[in-house]
C-alpha atoms as a PDB file:
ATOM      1  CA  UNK A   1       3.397  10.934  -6.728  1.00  0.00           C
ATOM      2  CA  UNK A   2      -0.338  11.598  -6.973  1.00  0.00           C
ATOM      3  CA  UNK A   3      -1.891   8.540  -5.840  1.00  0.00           C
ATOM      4  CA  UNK A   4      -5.478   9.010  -7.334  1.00  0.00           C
ATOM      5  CA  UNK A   5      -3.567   9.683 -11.030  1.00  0.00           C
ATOM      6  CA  UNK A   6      -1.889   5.967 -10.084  1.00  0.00           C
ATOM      7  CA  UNK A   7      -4.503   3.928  -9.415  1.00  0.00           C
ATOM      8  CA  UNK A   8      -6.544   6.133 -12.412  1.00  0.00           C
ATOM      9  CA  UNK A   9      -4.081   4.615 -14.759  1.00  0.00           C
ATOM     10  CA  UNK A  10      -4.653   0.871 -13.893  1.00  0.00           C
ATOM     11  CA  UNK A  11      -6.982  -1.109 -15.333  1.00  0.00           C
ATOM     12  CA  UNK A  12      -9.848  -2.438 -13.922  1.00  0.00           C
ATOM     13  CA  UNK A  13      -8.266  -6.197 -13.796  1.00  0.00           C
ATOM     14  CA  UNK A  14      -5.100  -4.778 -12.088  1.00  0.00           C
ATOM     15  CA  UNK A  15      -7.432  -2.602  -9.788  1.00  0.00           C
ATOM     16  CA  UNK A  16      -9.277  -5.579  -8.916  1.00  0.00           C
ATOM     17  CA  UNK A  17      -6.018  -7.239  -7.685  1.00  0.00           C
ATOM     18  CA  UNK A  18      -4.778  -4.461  -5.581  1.00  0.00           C
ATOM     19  CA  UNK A  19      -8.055  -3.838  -3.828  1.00  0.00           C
ATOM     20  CA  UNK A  20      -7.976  -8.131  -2.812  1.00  0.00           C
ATOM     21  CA  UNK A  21      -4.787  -7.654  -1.214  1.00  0.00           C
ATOM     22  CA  UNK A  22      -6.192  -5.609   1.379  1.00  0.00           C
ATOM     23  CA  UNK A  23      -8.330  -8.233   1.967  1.00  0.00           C
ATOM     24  CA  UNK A  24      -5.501 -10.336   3.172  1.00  0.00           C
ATOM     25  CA  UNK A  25      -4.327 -11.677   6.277  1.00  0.00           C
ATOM     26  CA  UNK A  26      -0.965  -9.440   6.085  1.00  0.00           C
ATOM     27  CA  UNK A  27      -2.678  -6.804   4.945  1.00  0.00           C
ATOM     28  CA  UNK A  28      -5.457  -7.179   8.303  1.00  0.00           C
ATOM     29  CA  UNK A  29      -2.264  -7.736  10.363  1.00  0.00           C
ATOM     30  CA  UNK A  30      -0.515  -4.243   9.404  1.00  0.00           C
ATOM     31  CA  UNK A  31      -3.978  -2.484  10.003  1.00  0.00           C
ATOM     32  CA  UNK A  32      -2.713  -1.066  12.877  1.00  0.00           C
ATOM     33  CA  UNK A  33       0.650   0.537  12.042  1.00  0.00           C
ATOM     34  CA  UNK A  34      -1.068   3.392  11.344  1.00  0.00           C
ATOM     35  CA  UNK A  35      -3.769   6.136  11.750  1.00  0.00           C
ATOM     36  CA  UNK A  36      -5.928   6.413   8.879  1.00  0.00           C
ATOM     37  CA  UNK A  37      -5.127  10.534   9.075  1.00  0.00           C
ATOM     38  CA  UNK A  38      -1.276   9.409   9.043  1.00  0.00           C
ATOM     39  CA  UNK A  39      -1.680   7.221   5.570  1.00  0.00           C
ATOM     40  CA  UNK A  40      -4.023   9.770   4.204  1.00  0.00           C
ATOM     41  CA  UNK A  41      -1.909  13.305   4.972  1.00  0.00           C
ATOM     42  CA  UNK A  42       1.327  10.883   3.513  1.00  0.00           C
ATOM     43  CA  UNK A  43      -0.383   9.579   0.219  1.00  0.00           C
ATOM     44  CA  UNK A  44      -2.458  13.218  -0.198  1.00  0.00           C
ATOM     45  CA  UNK A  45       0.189  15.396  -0.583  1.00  0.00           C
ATOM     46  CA  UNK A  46       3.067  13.685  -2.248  1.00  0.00           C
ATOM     47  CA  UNK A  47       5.263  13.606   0.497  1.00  0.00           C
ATOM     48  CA  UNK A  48       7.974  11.223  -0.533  1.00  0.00           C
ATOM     49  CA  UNK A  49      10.083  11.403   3.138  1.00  0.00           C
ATOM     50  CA  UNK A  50       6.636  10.252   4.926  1.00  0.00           C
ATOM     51  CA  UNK A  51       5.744   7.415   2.409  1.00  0.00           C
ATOM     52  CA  UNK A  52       9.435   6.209   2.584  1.00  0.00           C
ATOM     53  CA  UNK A  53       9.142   6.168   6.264  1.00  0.00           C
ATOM     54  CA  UNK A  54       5.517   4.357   6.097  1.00  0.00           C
ATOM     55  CA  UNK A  55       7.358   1.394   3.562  1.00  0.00           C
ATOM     56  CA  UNK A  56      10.262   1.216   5.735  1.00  0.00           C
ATOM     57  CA  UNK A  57       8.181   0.556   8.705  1.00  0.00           C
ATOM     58  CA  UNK A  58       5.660  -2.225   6.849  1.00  0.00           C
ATOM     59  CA  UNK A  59       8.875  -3.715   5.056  1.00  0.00           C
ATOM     60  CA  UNK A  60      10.167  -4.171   8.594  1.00  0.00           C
ATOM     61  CA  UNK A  61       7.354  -6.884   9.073  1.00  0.00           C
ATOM     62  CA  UNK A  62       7.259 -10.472   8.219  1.00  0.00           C
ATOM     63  CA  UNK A  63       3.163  -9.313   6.963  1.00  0.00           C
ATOM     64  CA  UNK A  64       4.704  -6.718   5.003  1.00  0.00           C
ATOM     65  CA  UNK A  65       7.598  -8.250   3.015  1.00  0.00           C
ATOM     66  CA  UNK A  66       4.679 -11.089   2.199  1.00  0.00           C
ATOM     67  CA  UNK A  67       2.305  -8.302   1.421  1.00  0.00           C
ATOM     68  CA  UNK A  68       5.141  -6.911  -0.691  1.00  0.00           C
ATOM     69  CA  UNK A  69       5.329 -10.013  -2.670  1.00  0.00           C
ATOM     70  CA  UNK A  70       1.857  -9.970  -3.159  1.00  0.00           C
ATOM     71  CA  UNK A  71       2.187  -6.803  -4.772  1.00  0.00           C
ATOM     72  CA  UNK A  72       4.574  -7.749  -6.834  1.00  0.00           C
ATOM     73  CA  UNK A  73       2.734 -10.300  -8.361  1.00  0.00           C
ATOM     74  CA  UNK A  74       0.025  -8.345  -8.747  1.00  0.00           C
ATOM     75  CA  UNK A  75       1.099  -6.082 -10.303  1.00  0.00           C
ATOM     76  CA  UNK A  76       3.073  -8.409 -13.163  1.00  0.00           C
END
């Protein structure tokens, strides 16, 4: 999945809402689960075995099941 053709396709209301929840207090608290290089290499090329392991590891998290459900919401 190209992530820049994603978020592309939202609409500004729904883009608004995504960008807030990193704003968050889950959000803050999963900061460091990861390099920046790490998230970038995994949503820049597509690579559905490294963004599968990223969500496993945040859905492993109290802050990321609640960050989950924020997305959900969200995105309703």
């Amino acid at each position: 999945m190209d992530v820049n053709s994603f978020a592309a396709g939202l609409d500004e209301a729904t883009r608004a809402k995504l960008g807030a929840l990193g704003a968050t207090d889950a959000a803050r608290a999963l900061e460091g689960m990861f390099s920046e290089a790490e998230l970038i290499r995994a949503a820049g090329s597509g690579d559905a075995a490294a963004m599968k392991d990223i969500l496993r590891r945040v859905l492993a998290t109290d802050e990321g099941k609640k960050l989950a459900q924020m997305l959900g919401e969200a995105m309703k």
